[in-house]
Protein backbone atom coordinates (compact mmCIF):
# COMPACT_ATOMS: atom_id res chain seq x y z
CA UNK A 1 -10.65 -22.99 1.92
CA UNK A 2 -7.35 -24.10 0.57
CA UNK A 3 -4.40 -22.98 2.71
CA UNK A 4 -2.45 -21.49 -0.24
CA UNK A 5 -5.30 -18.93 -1.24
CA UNK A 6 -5.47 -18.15 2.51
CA UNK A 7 -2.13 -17.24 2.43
CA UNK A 8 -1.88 -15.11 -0.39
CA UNK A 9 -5.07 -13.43 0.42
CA UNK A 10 -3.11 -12.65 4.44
CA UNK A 11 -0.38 -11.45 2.58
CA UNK A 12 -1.44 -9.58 0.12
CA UNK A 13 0.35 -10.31 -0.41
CA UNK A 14 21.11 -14.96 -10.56
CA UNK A 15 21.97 -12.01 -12.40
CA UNK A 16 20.73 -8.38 -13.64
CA UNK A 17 17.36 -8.58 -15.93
CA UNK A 18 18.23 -6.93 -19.55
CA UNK A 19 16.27 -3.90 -18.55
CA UNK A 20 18.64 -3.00 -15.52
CA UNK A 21 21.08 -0.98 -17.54
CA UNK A 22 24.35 0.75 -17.08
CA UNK A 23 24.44 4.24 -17.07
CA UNK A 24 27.24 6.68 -17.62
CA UNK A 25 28.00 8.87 -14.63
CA UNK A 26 26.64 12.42 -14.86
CA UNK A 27 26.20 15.72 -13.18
CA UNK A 28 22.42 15.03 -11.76
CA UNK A 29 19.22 13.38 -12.72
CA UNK A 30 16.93 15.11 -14.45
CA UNK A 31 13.35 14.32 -15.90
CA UNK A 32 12.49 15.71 -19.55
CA UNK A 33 9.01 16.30 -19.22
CA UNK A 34 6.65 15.48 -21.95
CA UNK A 35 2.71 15.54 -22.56
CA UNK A 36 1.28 12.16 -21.58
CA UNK A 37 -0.98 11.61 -24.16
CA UNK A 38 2.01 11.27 -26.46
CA UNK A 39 2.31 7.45 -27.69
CA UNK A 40 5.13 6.53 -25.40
CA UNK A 41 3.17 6.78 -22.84
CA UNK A 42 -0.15 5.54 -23.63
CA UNK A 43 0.40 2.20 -21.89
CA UNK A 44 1.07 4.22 -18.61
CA UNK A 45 -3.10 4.64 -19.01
CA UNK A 46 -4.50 1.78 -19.77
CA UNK A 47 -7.19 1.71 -16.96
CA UNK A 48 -7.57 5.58 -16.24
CA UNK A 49 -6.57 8.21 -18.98
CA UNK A 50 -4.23 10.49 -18.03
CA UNK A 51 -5.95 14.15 -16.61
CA UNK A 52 -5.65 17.26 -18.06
CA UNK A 53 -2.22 18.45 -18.72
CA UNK A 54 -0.34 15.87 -16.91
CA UNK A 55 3.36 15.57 -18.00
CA UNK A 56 5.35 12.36 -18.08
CA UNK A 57 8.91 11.68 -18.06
CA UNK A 58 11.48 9.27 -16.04
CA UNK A 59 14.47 9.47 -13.76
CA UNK A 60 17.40 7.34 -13.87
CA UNK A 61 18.86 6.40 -10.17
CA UNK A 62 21.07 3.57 -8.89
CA UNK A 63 20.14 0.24 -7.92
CA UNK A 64 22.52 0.23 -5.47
CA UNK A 65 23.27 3.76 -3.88
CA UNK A 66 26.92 4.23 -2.84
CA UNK A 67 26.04 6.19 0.48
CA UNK A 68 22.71 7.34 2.10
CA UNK A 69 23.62 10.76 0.90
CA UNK A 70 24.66 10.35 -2.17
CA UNK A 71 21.21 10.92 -4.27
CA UNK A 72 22.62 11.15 -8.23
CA UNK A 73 23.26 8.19 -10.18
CA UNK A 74 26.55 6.83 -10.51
CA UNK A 75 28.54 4.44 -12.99
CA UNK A 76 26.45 1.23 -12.22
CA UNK A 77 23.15 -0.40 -12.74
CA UNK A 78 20.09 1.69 -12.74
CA UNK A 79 16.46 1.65 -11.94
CA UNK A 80 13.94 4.18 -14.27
CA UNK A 81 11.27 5.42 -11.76
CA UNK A 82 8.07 6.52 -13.76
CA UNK A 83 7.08 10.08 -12.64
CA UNK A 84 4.25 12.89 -13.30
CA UNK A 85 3.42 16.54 -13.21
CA UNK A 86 0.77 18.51 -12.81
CA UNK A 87 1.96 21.90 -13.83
CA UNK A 88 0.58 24.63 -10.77
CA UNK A 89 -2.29 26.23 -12.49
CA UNK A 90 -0.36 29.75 -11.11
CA UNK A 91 3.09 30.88 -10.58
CA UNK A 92 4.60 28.20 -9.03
CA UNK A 93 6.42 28.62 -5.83
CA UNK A 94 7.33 24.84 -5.97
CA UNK A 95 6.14 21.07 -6.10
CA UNK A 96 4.28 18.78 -3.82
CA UNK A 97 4.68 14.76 -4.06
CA UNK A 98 2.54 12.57 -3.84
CA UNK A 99 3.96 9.27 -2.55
CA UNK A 100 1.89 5.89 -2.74
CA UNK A 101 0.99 3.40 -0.38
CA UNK A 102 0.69 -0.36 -0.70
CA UNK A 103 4.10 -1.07 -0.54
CA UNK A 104 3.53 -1.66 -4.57
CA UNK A 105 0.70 0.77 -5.85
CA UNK A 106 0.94 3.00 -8.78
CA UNK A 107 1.31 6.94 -8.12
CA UNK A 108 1.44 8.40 -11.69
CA UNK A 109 -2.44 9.47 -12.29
CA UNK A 110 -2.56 11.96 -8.78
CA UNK A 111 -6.52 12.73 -8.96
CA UNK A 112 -6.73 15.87 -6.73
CA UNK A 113 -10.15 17.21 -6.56
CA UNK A 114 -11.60 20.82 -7.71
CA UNK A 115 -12.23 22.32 -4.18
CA UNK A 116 -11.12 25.05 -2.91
CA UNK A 117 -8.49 24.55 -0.53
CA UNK A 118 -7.03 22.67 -3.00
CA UNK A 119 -7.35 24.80 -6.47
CA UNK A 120 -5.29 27.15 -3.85
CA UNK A 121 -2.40 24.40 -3.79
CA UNK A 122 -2.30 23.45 -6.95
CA UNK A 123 -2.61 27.64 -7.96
CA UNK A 124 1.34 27.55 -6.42
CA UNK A 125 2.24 23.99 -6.92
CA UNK A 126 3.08 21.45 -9.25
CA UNK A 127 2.01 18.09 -8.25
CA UNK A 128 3.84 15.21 -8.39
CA UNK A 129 3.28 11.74 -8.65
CA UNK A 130 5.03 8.45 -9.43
CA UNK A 131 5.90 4.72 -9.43
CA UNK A 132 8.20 3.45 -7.35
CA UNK A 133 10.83 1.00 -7.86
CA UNK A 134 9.78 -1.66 -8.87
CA UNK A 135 6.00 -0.54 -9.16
CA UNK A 136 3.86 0.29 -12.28
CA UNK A 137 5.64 1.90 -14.31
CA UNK A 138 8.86 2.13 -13.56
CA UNK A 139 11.65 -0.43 -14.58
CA UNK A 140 12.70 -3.24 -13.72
CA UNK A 141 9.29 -4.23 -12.47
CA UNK A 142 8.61 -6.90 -10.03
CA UNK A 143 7.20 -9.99 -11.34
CA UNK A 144 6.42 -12.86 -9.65
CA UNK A 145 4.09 -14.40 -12.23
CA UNK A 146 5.21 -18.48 -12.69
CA UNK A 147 5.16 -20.30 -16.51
CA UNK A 148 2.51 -22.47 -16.58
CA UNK A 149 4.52 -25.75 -16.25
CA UNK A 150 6.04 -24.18 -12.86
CA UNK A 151 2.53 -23.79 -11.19
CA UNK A 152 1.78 -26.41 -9.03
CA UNK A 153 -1.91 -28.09 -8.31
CA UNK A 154 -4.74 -27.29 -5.99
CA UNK A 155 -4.23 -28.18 -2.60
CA UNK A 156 -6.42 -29.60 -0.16
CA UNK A 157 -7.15 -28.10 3.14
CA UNK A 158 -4.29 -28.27 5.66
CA UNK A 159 -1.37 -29.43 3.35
CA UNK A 160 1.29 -27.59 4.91
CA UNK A 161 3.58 -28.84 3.07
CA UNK A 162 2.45 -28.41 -0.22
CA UNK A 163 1.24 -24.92 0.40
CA UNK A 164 4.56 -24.09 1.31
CA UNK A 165 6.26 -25.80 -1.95
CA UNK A 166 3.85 -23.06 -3.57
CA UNK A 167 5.21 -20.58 -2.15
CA UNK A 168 9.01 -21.49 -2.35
CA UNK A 169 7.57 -21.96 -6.06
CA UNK A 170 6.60 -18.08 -6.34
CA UNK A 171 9.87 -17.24 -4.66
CA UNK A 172 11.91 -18.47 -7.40
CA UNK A 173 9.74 -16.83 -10.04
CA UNK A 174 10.11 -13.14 -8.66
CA UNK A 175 14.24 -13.56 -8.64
CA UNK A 176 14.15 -15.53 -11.77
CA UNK A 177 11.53 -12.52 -13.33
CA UNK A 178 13.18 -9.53 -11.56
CA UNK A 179 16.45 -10.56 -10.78
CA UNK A 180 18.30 -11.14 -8.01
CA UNK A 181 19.93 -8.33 -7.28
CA UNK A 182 16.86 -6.04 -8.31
CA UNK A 183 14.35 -8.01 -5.72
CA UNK A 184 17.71 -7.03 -2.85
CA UNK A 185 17.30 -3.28 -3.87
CA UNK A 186 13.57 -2.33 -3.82
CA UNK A 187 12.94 -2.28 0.09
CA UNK A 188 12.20 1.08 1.70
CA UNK A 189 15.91 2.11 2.60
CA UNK A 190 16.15 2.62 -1.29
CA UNK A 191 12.78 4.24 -1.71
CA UNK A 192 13.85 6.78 0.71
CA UNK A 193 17.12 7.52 -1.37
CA UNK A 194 14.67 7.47 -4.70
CA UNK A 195 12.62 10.30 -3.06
CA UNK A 196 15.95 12.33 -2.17
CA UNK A 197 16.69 11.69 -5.81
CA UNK A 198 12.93 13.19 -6.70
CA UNK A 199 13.66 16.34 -5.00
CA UNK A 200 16.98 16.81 -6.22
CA UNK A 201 16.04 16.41 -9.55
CA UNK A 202 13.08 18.99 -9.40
CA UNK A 203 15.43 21.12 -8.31
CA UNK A 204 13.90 21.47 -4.77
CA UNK A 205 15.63 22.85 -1.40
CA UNK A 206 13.74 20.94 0.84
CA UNK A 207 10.94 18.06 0.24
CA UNK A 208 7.50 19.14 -0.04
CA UNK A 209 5.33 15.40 0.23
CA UNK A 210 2.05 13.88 0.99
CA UNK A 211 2.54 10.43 1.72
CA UNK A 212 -0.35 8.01 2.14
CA UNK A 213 -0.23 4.37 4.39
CA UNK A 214 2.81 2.57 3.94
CA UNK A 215 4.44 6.04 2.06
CA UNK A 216 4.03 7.47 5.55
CA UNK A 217 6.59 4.91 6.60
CA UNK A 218 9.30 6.00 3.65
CA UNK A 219 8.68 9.93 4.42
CA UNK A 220 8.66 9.14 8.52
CA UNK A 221 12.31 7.50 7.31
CA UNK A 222 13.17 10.38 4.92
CA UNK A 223 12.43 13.05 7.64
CA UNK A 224 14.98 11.30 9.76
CA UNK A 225 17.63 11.05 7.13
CA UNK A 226 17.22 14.38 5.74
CA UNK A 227 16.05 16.56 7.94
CA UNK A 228 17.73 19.50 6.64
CA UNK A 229 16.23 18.54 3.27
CA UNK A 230 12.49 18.50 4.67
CA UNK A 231 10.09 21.39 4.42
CA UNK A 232 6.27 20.12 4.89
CA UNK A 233 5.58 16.48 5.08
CA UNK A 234 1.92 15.25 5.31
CA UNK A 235 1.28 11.93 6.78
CA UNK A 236 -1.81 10.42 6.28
CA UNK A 237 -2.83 6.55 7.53
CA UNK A 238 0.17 6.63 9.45
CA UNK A 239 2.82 3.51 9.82
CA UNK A 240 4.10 3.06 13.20
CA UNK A 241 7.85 2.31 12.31
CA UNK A 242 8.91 1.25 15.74
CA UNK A 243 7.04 -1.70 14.93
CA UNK A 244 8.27 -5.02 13.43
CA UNK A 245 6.33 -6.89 10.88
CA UNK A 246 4.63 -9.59 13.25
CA UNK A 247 3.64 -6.21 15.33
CA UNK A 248 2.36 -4.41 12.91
CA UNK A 249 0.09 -7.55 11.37
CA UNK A 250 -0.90 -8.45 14.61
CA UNK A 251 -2.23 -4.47 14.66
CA UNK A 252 -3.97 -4.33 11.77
CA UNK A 253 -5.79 -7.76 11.87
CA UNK A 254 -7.30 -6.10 15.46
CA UNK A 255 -8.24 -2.84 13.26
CA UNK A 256 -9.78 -5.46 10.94
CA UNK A 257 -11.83 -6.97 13.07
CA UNK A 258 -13.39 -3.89 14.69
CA UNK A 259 -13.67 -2.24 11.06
CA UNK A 260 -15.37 -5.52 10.21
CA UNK A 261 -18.23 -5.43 13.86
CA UNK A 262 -18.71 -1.63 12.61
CA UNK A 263 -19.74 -2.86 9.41
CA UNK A 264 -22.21 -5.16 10.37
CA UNK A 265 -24.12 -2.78 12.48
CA UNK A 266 -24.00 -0.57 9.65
CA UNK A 267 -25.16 -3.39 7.32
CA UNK A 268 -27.77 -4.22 9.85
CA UNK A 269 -29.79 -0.64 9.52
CA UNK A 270 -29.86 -1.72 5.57
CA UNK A 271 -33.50 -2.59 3.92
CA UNK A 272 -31.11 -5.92 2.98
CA UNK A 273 -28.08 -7.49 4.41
CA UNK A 274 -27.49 -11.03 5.97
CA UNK A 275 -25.70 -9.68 9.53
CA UNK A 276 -27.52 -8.89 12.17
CA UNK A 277 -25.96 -6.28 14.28
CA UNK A 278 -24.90 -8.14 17.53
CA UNK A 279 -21.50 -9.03 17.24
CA UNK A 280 -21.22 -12.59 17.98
CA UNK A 281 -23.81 -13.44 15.63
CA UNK A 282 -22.84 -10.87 13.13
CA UNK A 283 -20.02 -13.21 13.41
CA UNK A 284 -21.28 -16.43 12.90
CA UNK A 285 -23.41 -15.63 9.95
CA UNK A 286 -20.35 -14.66 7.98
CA UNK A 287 -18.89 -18.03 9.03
CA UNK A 288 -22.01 -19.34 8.04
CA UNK A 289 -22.08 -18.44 4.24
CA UNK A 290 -18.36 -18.57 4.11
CA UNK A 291 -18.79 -22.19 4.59
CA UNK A 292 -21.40 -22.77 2.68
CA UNK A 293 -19.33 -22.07 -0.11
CA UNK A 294 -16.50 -23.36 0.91
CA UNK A 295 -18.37 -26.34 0.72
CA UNK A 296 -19.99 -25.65 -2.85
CA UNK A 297 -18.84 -22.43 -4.45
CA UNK A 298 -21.73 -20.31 -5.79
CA UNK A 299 -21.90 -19.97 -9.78
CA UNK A 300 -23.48 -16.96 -11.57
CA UNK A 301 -25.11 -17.69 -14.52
CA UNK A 302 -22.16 -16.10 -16.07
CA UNK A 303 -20.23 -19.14 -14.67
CA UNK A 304 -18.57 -17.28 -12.50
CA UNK A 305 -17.16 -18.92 -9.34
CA UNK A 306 -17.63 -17.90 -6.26
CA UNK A 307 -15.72 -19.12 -3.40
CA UNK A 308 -15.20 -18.29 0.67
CA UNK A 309 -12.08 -16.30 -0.17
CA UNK A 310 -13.14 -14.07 -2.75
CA UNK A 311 -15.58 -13.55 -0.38
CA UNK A 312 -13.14 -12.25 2.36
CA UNK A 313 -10.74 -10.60 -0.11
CA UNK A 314 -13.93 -8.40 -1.32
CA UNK A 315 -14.58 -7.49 2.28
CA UNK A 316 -11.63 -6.78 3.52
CA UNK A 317 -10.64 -4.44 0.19
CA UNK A 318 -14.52 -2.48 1.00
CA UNK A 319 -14.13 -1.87 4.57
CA UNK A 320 -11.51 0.48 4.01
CA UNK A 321 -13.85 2.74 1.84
CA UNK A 322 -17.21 3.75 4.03
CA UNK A 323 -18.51 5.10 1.07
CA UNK A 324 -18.79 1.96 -0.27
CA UNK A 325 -20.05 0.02 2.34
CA UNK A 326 -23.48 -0.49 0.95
CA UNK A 327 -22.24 -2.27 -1.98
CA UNK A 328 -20.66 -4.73 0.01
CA UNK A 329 -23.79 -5.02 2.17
CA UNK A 330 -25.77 -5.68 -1.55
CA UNK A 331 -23.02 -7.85 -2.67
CA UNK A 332 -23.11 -10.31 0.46
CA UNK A 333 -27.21 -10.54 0.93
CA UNK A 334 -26.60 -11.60 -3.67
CA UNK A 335 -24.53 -13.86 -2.63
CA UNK A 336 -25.93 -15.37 0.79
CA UNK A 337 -29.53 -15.53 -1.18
CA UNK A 338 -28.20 -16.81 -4.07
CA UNK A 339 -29.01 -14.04 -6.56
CA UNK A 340 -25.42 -12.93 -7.05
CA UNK A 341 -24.02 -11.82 -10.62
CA UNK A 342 -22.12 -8.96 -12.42
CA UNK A 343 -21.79 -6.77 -9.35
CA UNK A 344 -20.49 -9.17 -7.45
CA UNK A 345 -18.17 -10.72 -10.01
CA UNK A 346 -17.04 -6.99 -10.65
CA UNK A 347 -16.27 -6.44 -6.98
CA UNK A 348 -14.33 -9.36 -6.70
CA UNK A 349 -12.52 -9.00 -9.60
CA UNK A 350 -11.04 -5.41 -8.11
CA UNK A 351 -10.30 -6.66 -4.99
CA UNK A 352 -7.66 -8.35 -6.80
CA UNK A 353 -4.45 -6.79 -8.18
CA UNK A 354 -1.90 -9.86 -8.85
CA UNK A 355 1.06 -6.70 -10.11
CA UNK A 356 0.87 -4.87 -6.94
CA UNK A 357 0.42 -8.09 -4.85
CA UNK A 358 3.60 -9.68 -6.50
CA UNK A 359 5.44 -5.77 -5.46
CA UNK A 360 3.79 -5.53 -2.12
CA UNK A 361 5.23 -8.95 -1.59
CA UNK A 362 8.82 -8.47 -2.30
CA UNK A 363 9.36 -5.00 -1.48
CA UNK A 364 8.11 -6.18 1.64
CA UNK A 365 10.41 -9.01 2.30
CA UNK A 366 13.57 -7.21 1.09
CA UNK A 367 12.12 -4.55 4.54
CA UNK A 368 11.48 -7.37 7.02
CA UNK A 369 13.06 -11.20 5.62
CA UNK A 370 14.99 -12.94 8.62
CA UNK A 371 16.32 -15.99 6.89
CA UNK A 372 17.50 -18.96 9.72
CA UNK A 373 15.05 -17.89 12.12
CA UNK A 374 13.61 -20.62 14.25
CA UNK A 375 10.75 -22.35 12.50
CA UNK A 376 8.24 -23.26 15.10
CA UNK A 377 8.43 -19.92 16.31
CA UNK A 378 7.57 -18.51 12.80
CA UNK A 379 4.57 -20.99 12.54
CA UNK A 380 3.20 -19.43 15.82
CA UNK A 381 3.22 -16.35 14.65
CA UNK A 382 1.53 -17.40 11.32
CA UNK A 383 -0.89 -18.73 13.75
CA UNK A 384 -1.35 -15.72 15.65
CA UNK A 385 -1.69 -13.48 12.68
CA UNK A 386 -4.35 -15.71 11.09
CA UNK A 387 -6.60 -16.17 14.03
CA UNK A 388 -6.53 -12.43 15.36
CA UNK A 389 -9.39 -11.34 13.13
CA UNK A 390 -12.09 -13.68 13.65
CA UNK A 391 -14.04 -12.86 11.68
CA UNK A 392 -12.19 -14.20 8.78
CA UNK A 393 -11.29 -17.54 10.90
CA UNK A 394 -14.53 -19.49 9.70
CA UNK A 395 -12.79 -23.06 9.10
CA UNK A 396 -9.46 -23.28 11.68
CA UNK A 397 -6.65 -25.33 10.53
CA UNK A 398 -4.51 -27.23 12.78
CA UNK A 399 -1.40 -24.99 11.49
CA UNK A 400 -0.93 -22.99 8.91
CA UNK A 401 1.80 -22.40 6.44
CA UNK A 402 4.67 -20.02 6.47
CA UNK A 403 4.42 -16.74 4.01
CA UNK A 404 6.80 -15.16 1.98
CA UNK A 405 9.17 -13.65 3.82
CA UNK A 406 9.49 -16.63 6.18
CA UNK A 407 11.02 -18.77 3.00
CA UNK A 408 13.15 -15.78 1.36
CA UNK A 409 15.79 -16.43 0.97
CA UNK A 410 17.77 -12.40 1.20
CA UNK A 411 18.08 -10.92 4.81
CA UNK A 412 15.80 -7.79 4.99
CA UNK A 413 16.91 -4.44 5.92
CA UNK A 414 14.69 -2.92 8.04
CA UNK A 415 15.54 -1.50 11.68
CA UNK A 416 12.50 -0.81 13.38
CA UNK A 417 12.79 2.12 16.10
CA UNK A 418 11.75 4.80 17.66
CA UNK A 419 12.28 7.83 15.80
CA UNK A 420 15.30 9.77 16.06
CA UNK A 421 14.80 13.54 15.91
CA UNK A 422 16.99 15.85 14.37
CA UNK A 423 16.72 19.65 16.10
CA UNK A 424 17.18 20.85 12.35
CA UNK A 425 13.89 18.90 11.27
CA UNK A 426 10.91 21.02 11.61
CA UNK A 427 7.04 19.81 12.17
CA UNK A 428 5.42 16.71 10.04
CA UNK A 429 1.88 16.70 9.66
CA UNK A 430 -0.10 13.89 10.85
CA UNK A 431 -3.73 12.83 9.36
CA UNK A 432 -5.61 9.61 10.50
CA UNK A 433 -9.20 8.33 10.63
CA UNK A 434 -10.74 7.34 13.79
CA UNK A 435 -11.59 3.53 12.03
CA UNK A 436 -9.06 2.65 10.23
CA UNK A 437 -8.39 -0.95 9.49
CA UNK A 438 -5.24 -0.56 7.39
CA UNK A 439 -3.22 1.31 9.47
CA UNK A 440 -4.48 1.73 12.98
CA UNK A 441 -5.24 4.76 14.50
CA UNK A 442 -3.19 4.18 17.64
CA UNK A 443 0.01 4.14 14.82
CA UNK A 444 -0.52 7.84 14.49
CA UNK A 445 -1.09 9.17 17.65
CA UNK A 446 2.36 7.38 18.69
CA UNK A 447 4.24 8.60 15.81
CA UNK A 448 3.02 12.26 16.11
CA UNK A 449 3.93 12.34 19.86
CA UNK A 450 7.58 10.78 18.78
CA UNK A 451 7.91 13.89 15.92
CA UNK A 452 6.33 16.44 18.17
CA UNK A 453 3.80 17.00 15.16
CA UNK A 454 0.56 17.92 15.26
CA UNK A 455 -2.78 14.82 14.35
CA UNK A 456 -5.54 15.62 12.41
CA UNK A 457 -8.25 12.53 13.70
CA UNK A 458 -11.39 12.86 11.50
CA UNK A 459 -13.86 10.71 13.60
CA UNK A 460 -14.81 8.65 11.04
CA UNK A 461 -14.10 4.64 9.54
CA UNK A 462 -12.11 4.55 6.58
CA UNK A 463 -8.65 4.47 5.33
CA UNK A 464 -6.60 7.58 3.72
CA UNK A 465 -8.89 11.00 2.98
CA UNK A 466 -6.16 13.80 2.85
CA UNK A 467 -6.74 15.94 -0.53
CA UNK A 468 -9.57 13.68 -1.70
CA UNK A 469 -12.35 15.96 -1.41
CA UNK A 470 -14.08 13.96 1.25
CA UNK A 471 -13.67 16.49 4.31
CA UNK A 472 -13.07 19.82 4.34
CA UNK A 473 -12.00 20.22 7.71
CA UNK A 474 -9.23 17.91 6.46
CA UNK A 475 -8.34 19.07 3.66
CA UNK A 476 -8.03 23.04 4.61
CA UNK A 477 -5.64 21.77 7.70
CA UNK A 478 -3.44 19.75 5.16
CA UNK A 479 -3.34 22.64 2.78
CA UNK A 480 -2.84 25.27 5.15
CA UNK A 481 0.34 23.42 6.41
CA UNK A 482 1.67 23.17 3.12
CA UNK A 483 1.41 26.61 2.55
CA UNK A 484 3.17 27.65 5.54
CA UNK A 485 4.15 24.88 7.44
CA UNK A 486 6.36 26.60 10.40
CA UNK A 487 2.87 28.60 11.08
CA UNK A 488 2.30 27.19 15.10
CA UNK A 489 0.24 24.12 15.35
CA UNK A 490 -2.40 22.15 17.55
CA UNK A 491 -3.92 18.43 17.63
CA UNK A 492 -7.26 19.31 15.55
CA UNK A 493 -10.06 16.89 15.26
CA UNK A 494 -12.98 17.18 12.13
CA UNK A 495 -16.22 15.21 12.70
C-alpha cells in the first residue's frame, strides 16, 4: 500500500480568487428566496433533486469579520454561503438549522422524514439548510485539485520523502485554487460568525440548530459566544472541543477499531462473510486479503481495480451506517472469493468524495496547523495515529509521512478548552449512539456534563440518527426540546 494513499485515506482527508468580491457596506444580510427548481440553481442538484418546495437563495458575509460580534457584512471581501428553506408546512413560529458535519459536507438538500414527531416540527418551522464556507455550494470553494503536469508519480512503499513532496504538492494547489487568504478564513472561528450571520439574517432572536458531528463542534463554540443569542441547540455525534487534533484522532481511531470487532461478529452470524467472529482472527483475515491485494489488486471484469485501500476506505465509510452493514459483509466475501463486480465498484466509488476531502482538509488545518513545530515529534504522532486501529495496520511501515496540516504553511486558530459557561445560556441538547466510530461516545457524555445538558444515548452502533426517522425514542426527545426547550430535563436512554 503506497504511503501517499494511506495518508489521504487517514486524513480524509497569493492573492484573492476573482470570485471573492467586494461588497458595498449595507444595513444587514438578507437572502431573497427563490424556488430551487429555477435554472440558477439546477447545478445545486446534480446528484439528488431538490424536495418539494425547497427555496434557494445566498447570503453575502465577510471573509474576514471585523469583531466576533459583528455578524453583517462590511466594506471588504466576501464569501456567498449557499442556503435552503423548507417553508413550515403551518404557521410558522420560526426556523430550525440544520448545520453539517464533515468539516466540508454539503447541507442544502435537508431530507427530514414524514413521521410524526417531525411533521409536528416542520408544522411550526421552517427548516434550514446550507453550505458552508467554502463547501458545496457556496463561493469561493475549496479546491485542492492539481493540473496534470503538477501531479507527481506513484510511490513505492515507505518513500517518506516523496510522499511528503505529494503532499507539499497538494498544499500549493488549494492556495493557488482558493486563494490565500480564502484557505486563512474558512476554519471554525468563521463558521461560527457565518451561523450568527444565518440567524440574523432570518430575522431570528435567538438560534434554533441541529448540528450533526463536527457541526456539534461550531454550535458547542456558538453557544459560548452567543449565549444570549441561543434558544435550542441539538447536538448530535458530539465533538469533544477540549480536545486537540492528535487527541481527538487518537479517539476516534480507538472508536474505529471497536466499531470495526463489532462488525465482524456481526458479519460472522451472516450465511457469507470472510471474518470469523473472534477478534484476533477477525483481525488477521482482514490483513490477510488486504495483502493479497496489495500484492495483486483484484480486477472486475469491468476492469475495475481493486486495491487494499479502497478496501479500507469502503469499510471505514460503512461502519458508520449499521444499516448497511450487510453490504459490506457481501462486498468483502466478492472480493475475498474473487467474485467481486458492480456492487463493489459502486461502494467504493462512494466512499470517495475528492470536493469534501479537499474542504475537510483545509478547513481543518486553518482549526489546528502549528507551523515550526518539532518534526520528530510530529512523525510520532503520525505513528501513533496510524497504528491505533489495527485493524487497518496490515503492512507496518518503518515511519510514516507527515499530513496536511503538519506541512501548512498558515498557523491555525483553534483553542481547545473546556467550555466556558455563560449563566445567560440556557440547556443544549445532547444525542449520541452507544457505537460510534466517528465521534466517540465518551465525547458526549463529557461535553453534556461541561454544559449541564441533558444526553440522549440510543444503545446502538452507528454514527448521527437525530431527525432521520431511524428511532423514535430519539426523535420525539429532539423534537420535544425544540418545541419547548426550557421544559426541565433528564439523561434519557432509547434502546
Amino acid at each position: 500500500m503506497s504511503v501517499v494513499r494511506v495518508l489521504l485515506f487517514i486524513f480524509v482527508a497569493a492573492g484573492l480568487p476573482a470570485y471573492a468580491k467586494p461588497a458595498p457596506a449595507h444595513d444587514g444580510g438578507s437572502i431573497r428566496w427563490q424556488p430551487c427548481h429555477n435554472a440558477m440553481f439546477q447545478r445545486w442538484f446534480q446528484d439528488t433533486p431538490p424536495q418539494p418546495g425547497l427555496q434557494c437563495g445566498y447570503l453575502d458575509v465577510p471573509l474576514i469579520y471585523g469583531t466576533a460580534s459583528n455578524p453583517l457584512p462590511a466594506r471588504g471581501e466576501v464569501v456567498r454561503l449557499a442556503l435552503t428553506r423548507l417553508p413550515a408546512t403551518g404557521e410558522k413560529k420560526g426556523s430550525v438549522v440544520m448545520i453539517p458535519g464533515g468539516p466540508g459536507l454539503s447541507g442544502i438538500n435537508p431530507y427530514l422524514p414524514a413521521e410524526p414527531a417531525i411533521a409536528k416540527l416542520r408544522k411550526s418551522y421552517d427548516v434550514i439548510g446550507y453550505d458552508p464556507r467554502g463547501v458545496g455550494q457556496s463561493a469561493p470553494k475549496i479546491s485542492c485539485q492539481m493540473a496534470d503536469d503538477d501531479e507527481t508519480p506513484a510511490l513505492d512503499d515507505n518513500d517518506i520523502a516523496g510522499a511528503e513532496t505529494q503532499v507539499r504538492a497538494m498544499i500549493t494547489a488549494c492556495i493557488k485554487q482558493t486563494g490565500a487568504q480564502v484557505v486563512q478564513h474558512v476554519g471554525t472561528e468563521e463558521a461560527v460568525s457565518d451561523l450568527n450571520a444565518i440567524r440574523y439574517a432570518l430575522g431570528e432572536p435567538a438560534l434554533n440548530a441541529v448540528a450533526y458531528a463536527y457541526g456539534t463542534k461550531v454550535a458547542a463554540l456558538y453557544a459560548e459566544r452567543f449565549p444570549k443569542r441561543t434558544r435550542a441547540l441539538v447536538l448530535d455525534g458530539v465533538v469533544d472541543i477540549s480536545e486537540d487534533e492528535f487527541t481527538r484522532r487518537i479517539s476516534q481511531e480507538r472508536a474505529y477499531q471497536q466499531s470495526f470487532l463489532r462488525f465482524a461478529a456481526f458479519c460472522a452470524k451472516t450465511t457469507r462473510c470472510p471474518l470469523p467472529s473472534d477478534p484476533n482472527l477477525a483481525i488477521q483475515a482482514f490483513h490477510a486479503l488486504l495483502s493479497k491485494l496489495h500484492a495483486a489488486p483484484f480486477v472486475t471484469q469491468a476492469g475495475y481495480e481493486i486495491y487494499p485501500d479502497d478496501v479500507i476506505a469502503v469499510t471505514r465509510a460503512l461502519l458508520l451506517w449499521p444499516q448497511r452493514w450487510p453490504e459490506l459483509a457481501q462486498v468483502l466475501e466478492q472480493i475475498a472469493s474473487g467474485q467481486a463486480g458492480e456492487q463493489a465498484s459502486t461502494l467504493i466509488d462512494e466512499s470517495y468524495a475528492p470536493d469534501a476531502e479537499d474542504a475537510r482538509n483545509v478547513i481543518t488545518c486553518a482549526d489546528s496547523a502549528t507551523p515550526g513545530a518539532d518534526e520528530q515529534m510530529l512523525r510520532r504522532k503520525r505513528q501513533a495515529i496510524n497504528t491505533t486501529a489495527t485493524f487497518t495496520h496490515y503492512l507496518p511501515l518503518h515511519e510514516y509521512p507527515l499530513e496536511m496540516c503538519d506541512l501548512w504553511p498558515y498557523p491555525g486558530k483553534d483553542s481547545p478548552h473546556v467550555p466556558r459557561l455563560s449563566p445567560a445560556l440556557p440547556p443544549l441538547l445532547f444525542v449520541a449512539r452507544r457505537y460510534d466510530a466517528a465521534t466517540p461516545y465518551r465525547s458526549a457524555r463529557m461535553m453534556a456534563s461541561w454544559f449541564k445538558s441533558p444526553l440522549v444515548t440510543q444503545e446502538r452502533d452507528g454514527h448521527t440518527l437525530a431527525l432521520h426517522g431511524i428511532d423514535r425514542c430519539v426523535d420525539d426527545t429532539v423534537v420535544d426540546y425544540l418545541l419547548a426547550p426550557k421544559k426541565p430535563r433528564h439523561d434519557k436512554t432509547c434502546r
